[in-house]
C-alpha atoms as a PDB file:
ATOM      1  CA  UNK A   1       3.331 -78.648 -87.841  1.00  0.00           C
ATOM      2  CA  UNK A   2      -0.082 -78.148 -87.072  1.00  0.00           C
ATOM      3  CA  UNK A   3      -2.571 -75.998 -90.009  1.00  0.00           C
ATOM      4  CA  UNK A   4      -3.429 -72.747 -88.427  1.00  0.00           C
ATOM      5  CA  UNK A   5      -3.947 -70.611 -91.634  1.00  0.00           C
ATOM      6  CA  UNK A   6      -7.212 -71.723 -93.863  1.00  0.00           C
ATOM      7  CA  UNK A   7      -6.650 -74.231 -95.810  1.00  0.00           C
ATOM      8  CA  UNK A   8      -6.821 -73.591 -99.976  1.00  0.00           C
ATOM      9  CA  UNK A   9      -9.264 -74.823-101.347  1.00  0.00           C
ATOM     10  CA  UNK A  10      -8.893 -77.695-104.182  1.00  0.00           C
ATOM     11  CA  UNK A  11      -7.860 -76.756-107.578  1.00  0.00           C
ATOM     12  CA  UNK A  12     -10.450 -78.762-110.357  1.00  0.00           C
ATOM     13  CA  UNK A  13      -7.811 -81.594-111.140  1.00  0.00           C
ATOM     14  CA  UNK A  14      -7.984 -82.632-107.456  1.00  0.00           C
ATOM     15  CA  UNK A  15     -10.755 -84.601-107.599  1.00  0.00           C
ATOM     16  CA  UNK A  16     -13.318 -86.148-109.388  1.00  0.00           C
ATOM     17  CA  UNK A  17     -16.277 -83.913-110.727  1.00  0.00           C
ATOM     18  CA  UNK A  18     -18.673 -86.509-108.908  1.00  0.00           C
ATOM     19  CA  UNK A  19     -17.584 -84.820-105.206  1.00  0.00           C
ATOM     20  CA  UNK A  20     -18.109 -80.865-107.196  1.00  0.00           C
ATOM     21  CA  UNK A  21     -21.326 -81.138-105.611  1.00  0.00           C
ATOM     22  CA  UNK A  22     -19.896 -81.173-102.052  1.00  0.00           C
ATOM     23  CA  UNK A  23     -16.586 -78.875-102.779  1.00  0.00           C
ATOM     24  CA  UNK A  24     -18.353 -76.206-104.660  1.00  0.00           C
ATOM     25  CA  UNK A  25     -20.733 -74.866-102.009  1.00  0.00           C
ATOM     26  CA  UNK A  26     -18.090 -74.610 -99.470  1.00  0.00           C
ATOM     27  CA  UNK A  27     -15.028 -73.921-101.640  1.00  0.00           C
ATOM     28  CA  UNK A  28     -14.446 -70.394-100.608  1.00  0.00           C
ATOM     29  CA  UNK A  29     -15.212 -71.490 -96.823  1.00  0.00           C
ATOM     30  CA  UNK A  30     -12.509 -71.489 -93.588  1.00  0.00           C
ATOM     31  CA  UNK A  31     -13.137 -75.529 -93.868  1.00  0.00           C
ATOM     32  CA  UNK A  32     -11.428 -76.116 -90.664  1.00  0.00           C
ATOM     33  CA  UNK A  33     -13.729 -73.289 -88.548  1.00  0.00           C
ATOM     34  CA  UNK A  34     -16.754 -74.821 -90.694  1.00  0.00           C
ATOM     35  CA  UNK A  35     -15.986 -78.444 -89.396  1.00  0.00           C
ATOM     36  CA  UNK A  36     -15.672 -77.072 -85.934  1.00  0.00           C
ATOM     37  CA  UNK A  37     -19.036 -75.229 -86.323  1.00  0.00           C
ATOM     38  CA  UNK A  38     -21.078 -78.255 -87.423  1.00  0.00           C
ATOM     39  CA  UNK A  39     -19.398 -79.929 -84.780  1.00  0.00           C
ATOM     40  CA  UNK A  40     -21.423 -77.311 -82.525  1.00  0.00           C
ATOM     41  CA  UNK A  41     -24.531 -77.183 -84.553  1.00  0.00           C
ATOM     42  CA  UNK A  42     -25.408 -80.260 -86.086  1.00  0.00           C
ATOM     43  CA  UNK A  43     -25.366 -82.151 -82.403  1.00  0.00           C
ATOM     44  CA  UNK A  44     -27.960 -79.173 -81.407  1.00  0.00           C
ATOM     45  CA  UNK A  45     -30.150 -80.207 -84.436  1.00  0.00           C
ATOM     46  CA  UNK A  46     -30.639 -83.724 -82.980  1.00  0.00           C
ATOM     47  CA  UNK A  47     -31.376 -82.237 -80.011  1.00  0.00           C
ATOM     48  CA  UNK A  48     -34.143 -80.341 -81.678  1.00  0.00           C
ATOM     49  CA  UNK A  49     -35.562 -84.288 -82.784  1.00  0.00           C
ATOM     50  CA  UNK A  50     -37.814 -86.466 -81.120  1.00  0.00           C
ATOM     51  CA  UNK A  51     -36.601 -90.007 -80.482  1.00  0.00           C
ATOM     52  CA  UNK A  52     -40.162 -91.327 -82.076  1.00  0.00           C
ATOM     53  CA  UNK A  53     -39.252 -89.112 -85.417  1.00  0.00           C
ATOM     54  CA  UNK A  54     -35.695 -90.363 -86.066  1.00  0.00           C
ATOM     55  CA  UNK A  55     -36.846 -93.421 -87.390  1.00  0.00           C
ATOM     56  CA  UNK A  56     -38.761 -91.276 -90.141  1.00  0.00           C
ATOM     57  CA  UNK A  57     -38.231 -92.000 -93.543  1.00  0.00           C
ATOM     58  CA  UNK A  58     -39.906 -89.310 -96.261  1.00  0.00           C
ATOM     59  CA  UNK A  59     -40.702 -92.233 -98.761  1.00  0.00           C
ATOM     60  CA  UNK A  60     -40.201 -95.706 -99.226  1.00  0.00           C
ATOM     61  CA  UNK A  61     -36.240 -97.148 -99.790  1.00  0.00           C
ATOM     62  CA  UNK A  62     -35.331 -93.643 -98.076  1.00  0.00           C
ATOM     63  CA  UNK A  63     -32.654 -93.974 -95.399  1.00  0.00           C
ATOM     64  CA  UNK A  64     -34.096 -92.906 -91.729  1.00  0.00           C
ATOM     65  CA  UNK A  65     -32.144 -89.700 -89.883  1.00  0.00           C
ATOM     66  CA  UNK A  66     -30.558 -92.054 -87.423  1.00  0.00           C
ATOM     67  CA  UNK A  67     -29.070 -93.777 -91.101  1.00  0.00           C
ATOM     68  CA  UNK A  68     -28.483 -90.792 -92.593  1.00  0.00           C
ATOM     69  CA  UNK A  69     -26.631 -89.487 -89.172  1.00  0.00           C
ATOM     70  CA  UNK A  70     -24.601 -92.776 -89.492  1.00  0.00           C
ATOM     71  CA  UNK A  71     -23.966 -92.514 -93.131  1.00  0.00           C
ATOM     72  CA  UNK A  72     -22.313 -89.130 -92.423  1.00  0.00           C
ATOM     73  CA  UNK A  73     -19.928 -90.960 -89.422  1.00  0.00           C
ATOM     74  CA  UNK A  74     -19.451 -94.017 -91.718  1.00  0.00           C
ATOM     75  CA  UNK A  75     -18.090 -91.468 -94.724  1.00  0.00           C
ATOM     76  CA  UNK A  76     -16.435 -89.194 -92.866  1.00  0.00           C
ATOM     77  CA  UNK A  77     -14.044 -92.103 -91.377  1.00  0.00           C
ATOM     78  CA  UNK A  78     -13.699 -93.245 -94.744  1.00  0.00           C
ATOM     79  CA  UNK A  79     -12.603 -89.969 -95.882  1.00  0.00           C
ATOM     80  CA  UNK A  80     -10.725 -89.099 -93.396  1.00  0.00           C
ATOM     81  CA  UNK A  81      -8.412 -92.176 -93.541  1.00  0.00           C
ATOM     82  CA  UNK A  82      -8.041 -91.657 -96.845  1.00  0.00           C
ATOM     83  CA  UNK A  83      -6.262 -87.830 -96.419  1.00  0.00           C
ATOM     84  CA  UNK A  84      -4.370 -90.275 -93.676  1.00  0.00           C
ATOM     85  CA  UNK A  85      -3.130 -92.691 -96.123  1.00  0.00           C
ATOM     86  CA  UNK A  86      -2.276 -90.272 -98.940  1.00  0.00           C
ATOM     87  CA  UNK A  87      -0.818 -87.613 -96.037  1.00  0.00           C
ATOM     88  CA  UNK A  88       1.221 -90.814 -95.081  1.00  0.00           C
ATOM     89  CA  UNK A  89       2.809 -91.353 -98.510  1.00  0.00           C
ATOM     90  CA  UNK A  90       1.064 -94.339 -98.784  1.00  0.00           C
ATOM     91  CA  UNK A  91       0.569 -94.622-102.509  1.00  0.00           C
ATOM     92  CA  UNK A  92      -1.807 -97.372-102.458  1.00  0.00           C
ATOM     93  CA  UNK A  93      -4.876 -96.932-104.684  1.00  0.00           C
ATOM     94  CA  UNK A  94      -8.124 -96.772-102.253  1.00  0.00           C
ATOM     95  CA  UNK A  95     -11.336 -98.724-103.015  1.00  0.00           C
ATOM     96  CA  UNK A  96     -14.443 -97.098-103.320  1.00  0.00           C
ATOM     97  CA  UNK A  97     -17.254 -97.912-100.723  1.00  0.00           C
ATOM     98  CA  UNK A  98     -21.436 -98.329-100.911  1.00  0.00           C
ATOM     99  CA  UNK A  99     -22.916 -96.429 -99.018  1.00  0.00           C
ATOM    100  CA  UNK A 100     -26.201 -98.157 -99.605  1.00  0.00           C
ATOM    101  CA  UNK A 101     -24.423-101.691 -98.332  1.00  0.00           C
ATOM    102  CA  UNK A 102     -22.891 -99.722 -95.598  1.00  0.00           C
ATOM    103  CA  UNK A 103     -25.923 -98.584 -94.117  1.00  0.00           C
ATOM    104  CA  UNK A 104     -27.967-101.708 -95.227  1.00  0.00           C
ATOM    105  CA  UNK A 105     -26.349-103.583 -92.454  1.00  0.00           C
ATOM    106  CA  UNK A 106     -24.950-101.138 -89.894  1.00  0.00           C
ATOM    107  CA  UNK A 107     -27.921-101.043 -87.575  1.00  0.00           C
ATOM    108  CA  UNK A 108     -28.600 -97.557 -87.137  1.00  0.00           C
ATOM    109  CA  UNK A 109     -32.358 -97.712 -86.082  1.00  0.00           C
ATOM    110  CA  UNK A 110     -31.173-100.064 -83.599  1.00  0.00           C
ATOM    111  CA  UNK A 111     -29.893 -97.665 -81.416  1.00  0.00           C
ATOM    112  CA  UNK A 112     -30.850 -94.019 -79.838  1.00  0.00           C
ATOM    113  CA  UNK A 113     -30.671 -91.019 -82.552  1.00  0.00           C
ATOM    114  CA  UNK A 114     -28.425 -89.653 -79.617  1.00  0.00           C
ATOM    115  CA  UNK A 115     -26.024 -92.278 -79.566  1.00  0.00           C
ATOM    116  CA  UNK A 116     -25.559 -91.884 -83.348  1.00  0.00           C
ATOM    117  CA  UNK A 117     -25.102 -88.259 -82.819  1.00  0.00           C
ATOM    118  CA  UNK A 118     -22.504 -89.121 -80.214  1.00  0.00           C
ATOM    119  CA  UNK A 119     -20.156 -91.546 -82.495  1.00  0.00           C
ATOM    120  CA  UNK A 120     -20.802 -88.531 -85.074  1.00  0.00           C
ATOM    121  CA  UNK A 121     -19.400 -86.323 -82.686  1.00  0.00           C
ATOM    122  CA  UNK A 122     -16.716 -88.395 -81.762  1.00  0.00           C
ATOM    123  CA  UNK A 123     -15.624 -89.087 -85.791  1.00  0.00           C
ATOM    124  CA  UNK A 124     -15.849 -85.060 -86.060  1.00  0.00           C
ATOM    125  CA  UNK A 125     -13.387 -84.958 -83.139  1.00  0.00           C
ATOM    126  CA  UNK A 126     -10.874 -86.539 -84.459  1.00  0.00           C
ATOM    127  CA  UNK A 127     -11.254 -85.824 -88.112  1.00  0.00           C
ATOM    128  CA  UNK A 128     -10.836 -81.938 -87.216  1.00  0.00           C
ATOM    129  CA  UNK A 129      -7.715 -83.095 -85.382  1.00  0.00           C
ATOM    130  CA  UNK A 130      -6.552 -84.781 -87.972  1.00  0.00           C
ATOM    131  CA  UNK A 131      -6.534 -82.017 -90.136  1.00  0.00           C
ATOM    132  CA  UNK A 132      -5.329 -79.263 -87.693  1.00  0.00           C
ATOM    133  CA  UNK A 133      -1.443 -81.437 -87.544  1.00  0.00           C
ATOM    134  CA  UNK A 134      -1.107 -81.168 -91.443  1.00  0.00           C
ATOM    135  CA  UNK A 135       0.923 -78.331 -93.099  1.00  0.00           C
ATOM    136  CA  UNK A 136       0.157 -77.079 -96.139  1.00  0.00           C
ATOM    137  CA  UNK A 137       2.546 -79.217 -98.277  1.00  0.00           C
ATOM    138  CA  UNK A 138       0.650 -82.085 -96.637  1.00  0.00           C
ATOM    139  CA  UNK A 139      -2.583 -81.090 -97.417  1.00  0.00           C
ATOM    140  CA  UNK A 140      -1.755 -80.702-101.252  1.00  0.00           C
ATOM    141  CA  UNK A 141      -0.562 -83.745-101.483  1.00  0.00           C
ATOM    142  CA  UNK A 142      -2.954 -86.234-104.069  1.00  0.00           C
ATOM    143  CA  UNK A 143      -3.462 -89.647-103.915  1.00  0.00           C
ATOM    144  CA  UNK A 144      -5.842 -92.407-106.463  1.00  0.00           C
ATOM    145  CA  UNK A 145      -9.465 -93.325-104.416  1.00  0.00           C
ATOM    146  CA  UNK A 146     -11.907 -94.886-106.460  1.00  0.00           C
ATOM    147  CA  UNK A 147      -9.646 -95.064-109.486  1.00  0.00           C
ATOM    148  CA  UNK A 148      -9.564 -90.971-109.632  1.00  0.00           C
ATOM    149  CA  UNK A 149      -7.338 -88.226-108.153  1.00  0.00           C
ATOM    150  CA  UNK A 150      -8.197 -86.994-105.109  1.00  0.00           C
ATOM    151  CA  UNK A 151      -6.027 -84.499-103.040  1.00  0.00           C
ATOM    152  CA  UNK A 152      -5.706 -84.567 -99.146  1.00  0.00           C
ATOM    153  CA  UNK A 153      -7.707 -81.375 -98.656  1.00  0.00           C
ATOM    154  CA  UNK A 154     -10.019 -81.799-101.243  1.00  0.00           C
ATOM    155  CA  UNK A 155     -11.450 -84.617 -98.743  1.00  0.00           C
ATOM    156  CA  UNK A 156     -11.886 -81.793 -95.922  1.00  0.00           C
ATOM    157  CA  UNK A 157     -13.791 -79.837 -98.163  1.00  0.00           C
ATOM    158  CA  UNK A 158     -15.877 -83.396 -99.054  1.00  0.00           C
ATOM    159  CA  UNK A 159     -16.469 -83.796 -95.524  1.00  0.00           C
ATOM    160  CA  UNK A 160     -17.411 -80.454 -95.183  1.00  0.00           C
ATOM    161  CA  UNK A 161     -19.779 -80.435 -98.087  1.00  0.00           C
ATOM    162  CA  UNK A 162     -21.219 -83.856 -97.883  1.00  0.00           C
ATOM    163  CA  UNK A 163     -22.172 -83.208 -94.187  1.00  0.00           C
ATOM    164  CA  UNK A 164     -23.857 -79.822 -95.302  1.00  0.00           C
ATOM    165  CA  UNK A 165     -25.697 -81.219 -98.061  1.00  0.00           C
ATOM    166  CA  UNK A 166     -26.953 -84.378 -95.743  1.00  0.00           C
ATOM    167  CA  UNK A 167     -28.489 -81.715 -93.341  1.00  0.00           C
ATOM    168  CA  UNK A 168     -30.136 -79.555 -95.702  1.00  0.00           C
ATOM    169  CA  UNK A 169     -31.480 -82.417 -97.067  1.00  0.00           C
ATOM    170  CA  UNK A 170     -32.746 -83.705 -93.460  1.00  0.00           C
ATOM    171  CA  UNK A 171     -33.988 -80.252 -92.896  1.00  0.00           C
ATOM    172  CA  UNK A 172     -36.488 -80.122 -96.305  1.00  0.00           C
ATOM    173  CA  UNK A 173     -37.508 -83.331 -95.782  1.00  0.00           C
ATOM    174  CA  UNK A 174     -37.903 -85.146 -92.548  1.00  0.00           C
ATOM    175  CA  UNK A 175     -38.465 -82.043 -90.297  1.00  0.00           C
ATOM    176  CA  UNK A 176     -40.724 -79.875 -92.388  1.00  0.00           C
ATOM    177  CA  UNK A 177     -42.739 -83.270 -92.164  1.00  0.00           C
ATOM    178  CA  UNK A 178     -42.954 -82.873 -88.436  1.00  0.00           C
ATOM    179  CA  UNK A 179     -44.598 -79.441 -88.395  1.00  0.00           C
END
């Protein structure tokens, strides 16, 4: 069955009150037309960049837009195949990632801000397709990730959020800098 109604949002006991600062924003939010619209908007941001500005970082030990760009990708997979697993039945507790060690080694400011934006785009792709072929049951459905509760659409509405919050914070401060 494929989601064509808006999905609910999570109830509190969902998820962990860490991710309350992604879900809350966008808790009253069509998550699934959201995730299609930053799929629109966010690659015509980095369009807006200069190559010679995505390796800008605001201060020292700050991640560079081409990292944070790839932090979002690297997340969004990892949240996205956890709503797999759990969707799945798969009642396997999840790890928790780093981030920091994530990015520490990925490479990101080895390559073009636009091919970053493109494996973004691509992870977007198929995260939004991922959620469109789950029915509502499905998407209620809770698993354990990082030792907590966590509920398959809570982690759209993570994705959603976390992306959101990433941007504003690239828009405040790496391209007021540029001005």
């Amino acid at each position: 069955m494929t989601t064509s109604t808006m999905i609910q949002a999570p109830a509190s006991n969902e998820y962990d009150r860490h991710y309350a600062t992604y879900i809350d924003p966008v808790a009253h939010e069509d998550v699934l037309r959201q995730l299609e619209a930053q799929a629109q908007s966010t690659p015509k941001l980095l369009a807006t960049i200069p190559e010679s500005r995505a390796g800008f970082r605001y201060a020292p030990g700050k991640w560079s837009i081409r990292d944070i760009i790839g932090h979002l990708s690297d997340s969004e997979r990892i949240f996205a195949y956890r709503a797999l697993r759990i969707a799945r039945h798969d009642t396997t507790p999840l790890a928790s990632f780093d981030e920091n060690a994530y990015a520490d080694v990925a490479g990101f400011d080895n390559r073009t801000l636009a091919d970053v934006g493109a494996e973004f785009a691509a992870v977007r792709a198929s995260t939004i397709t991922l959620f469109r072929s789950m029915d509502a049951d499905t998407l209620a459905l809770t698993g354990t990730a990082s030792g907590k509760p966590i509920s398959v659409r809570a982690l759209a509405f993570i994705i959603l959020g976390h992306e959101r919050h990433h941007l504003n914070v690239i828009k405040a401060k790496y391209l007021t800098e540029a001005k």
